[in-house]
C-alpha atoms as a PDB file:
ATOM      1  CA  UNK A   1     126.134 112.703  97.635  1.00  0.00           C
ATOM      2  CA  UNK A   2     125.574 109.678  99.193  1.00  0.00           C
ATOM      3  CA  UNK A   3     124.523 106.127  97.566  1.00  0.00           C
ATOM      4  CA  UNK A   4     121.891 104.643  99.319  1.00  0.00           C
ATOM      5  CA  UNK A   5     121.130 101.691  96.909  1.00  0.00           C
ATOM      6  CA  UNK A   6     121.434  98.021  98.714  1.00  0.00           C
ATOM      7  CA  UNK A   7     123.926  96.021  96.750  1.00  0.00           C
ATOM      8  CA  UNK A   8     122.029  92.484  95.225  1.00  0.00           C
ATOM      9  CA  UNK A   9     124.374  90.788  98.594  1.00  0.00           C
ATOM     10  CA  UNK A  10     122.900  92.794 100.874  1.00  0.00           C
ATOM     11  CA  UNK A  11     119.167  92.745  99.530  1.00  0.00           C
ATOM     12  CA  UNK A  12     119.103  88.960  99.821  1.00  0.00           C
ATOM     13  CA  UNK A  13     120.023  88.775 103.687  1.00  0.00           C
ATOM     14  CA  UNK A  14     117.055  90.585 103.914  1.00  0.00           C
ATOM     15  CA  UNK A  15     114.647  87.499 102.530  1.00  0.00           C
ATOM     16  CA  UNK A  16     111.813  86.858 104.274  1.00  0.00           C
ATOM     17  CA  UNK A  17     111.230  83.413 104.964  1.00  0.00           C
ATOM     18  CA  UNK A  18     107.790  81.761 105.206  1.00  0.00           C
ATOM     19  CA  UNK A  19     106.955  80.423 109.037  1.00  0.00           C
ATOM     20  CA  UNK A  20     105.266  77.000 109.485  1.00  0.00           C
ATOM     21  CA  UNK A  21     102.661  76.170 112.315  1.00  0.00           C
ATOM     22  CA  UNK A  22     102.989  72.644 112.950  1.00  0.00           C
ATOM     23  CA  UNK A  23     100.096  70.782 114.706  1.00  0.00           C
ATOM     24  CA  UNK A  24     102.618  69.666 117.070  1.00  0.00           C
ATOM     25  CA  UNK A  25     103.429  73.347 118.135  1.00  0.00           C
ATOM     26  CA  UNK A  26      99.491  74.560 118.183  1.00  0.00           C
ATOM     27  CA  UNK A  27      98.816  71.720 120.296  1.00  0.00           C
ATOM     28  CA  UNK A  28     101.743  72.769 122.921  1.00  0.00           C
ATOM     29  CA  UNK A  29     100.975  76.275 122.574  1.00  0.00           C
ATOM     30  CA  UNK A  30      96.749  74.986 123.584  1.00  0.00           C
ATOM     31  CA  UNK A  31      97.728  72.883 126.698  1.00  0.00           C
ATOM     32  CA  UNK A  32     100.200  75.730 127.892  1.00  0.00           C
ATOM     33  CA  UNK A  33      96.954  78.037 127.754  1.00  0.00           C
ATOM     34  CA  UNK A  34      95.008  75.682 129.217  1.00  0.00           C
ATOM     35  CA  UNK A  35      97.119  74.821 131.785  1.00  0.00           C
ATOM     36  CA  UNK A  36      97.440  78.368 132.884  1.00  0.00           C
ATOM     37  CA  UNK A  37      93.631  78.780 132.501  1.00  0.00           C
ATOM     38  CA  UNK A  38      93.077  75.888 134.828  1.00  0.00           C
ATOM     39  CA  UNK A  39      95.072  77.762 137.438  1.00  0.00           C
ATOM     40  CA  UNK A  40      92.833  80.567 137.519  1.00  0.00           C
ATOM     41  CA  UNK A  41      94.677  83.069 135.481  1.00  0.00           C
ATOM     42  CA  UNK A  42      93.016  83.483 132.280  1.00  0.00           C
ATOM     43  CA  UNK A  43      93.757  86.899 130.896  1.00  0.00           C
ATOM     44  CA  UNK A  44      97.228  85.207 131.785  1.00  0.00           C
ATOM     45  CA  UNK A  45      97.065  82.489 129.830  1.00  0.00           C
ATOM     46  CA  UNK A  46      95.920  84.543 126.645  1.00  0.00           C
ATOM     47  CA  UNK A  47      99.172  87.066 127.325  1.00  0.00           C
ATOM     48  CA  UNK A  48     101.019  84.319 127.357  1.00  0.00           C
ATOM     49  CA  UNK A  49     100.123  82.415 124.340  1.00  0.00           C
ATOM     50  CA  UNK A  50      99.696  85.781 122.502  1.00  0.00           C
ATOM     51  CA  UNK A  51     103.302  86.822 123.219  1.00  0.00           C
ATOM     52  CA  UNK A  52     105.006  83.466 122.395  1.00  0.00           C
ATOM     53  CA  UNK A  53     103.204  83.010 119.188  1.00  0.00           C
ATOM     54  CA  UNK A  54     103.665  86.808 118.457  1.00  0.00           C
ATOM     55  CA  UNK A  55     107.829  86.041 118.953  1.00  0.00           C
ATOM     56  CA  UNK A  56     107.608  83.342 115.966  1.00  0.00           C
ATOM     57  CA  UNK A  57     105.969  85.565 113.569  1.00  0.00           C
ATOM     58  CA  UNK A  58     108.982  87.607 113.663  1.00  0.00           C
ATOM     59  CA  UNK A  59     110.805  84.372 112.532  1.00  0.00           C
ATOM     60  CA  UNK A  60     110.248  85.879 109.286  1.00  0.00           C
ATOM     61  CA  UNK A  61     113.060  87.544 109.717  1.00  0.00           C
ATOM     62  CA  UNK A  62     116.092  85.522 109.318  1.00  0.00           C
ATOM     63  CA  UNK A  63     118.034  88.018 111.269  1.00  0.00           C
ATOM     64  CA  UNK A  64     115.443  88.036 114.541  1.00  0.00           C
ATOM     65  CA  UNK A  65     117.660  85.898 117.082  1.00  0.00           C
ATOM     66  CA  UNK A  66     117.715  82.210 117.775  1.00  0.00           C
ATOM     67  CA  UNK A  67     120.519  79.849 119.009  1.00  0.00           C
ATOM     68  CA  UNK A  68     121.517  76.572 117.562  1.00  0.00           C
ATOM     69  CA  UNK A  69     119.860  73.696 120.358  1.00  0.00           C
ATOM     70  CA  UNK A  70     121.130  73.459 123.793  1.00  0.00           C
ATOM     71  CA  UNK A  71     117.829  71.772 125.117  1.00  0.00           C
ATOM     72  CA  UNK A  72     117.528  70.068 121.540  1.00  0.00           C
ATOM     73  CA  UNK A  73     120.706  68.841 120.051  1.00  0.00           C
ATOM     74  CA  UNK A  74     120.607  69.270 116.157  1.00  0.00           C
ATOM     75  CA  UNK A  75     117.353  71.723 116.116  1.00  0.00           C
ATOM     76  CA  UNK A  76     117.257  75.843 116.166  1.00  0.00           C
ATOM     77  CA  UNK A  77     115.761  77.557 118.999  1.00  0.00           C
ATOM     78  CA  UNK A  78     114.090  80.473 119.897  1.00  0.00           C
ATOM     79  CA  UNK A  79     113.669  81.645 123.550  1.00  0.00           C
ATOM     80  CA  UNK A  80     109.886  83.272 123.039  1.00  0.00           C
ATOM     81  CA  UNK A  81     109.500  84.149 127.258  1.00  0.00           C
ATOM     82  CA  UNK A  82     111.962  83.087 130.255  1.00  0.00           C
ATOM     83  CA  UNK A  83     110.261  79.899 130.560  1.00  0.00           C
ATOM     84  CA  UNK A  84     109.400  78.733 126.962  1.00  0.00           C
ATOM     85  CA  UNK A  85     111.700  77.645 124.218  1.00  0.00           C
ATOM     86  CA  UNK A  86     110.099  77.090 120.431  1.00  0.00           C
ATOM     87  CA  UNK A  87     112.017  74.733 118.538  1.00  0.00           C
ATOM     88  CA  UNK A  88     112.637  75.371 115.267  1.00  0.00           C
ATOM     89  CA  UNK A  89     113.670  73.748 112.030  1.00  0.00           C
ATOM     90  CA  UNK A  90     115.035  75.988 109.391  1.00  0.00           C
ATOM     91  CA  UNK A  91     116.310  75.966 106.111  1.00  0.00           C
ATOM     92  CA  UNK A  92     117.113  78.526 103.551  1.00  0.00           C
ATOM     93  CA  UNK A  93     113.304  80.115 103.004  1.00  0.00           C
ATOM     94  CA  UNK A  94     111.288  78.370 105.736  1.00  0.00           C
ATOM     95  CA  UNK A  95     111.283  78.350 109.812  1.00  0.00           C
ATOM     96  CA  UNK A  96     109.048  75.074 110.522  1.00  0.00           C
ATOM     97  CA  UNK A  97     107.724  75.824 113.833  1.00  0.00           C
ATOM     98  CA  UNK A  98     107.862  72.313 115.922  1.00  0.00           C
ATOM     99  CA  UNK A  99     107.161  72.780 119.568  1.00  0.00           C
ATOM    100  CA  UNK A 100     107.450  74.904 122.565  1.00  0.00           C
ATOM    101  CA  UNK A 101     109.198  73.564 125.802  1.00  0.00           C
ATOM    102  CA  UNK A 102     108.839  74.730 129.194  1.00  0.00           C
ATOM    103  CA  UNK A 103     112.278  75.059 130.369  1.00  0.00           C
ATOM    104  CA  UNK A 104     112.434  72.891 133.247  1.00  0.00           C
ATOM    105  CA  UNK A 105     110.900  69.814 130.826  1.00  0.00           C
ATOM    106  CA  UNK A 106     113.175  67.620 129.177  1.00  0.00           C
ATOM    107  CA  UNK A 107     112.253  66.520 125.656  1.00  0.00           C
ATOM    108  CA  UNK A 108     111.310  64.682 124.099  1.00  0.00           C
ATOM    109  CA  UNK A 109     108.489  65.046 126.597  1.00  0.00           C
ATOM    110  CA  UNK A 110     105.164  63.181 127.300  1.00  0.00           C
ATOM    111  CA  UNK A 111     101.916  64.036 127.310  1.00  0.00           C
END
């Protein structure tokens, strides 16, 4: 017979953690849309925003991938589309969603 019970080590790797929209990451996540909206592609732009935002809420996983930063030294990152990076802060129960970066910008970057 087998034992399919989850030992109390393995249960806790599978933790969700809470995700956190900052304003900062809405706002970057807006002018992308609008950016693409202003370039005629609408139904584009809402694809777009849909499937980057749509790639954080499986943050709640702590085992979806993301990379320690190589665009941003010292923060977590998660590559949400070829172009886009979200950076991430993370700690033991929370991902703290910062911004998203096109991947050609350098950051900090201005508005």
């Amino acid at each position: 017979m087998v034992d399919y019970s989850c030992s109390e080590t393995t249960a806790a790797q599978f933790t969700m953690k809470q995700v956190k929209r900052t304003q900062t990451y809405l706002d970057d996540l807006n002018a992308i849309e609008a950016h693409i909206i202003a370039r005629g592609d609408p139904q584009g732009a809402a694809d777009l925003w849909l499937q980057i935002d749509g790639q954080v809420d499986l943050l709640t996983d702590p085992n979806h991938p993301r990379r320690k930063g190589l665009v941003v030294p010292g923060a977590i990152e998660l590559v949400a589309h070829p172009n886009y990076l979200v950076i991430l802060d993370e700690d033991a129960t929370t991902v703290t969603v910062l911004n998203v970066l096109h991947v050609k910008r350098k950051f900090p970057h201005n508005r």
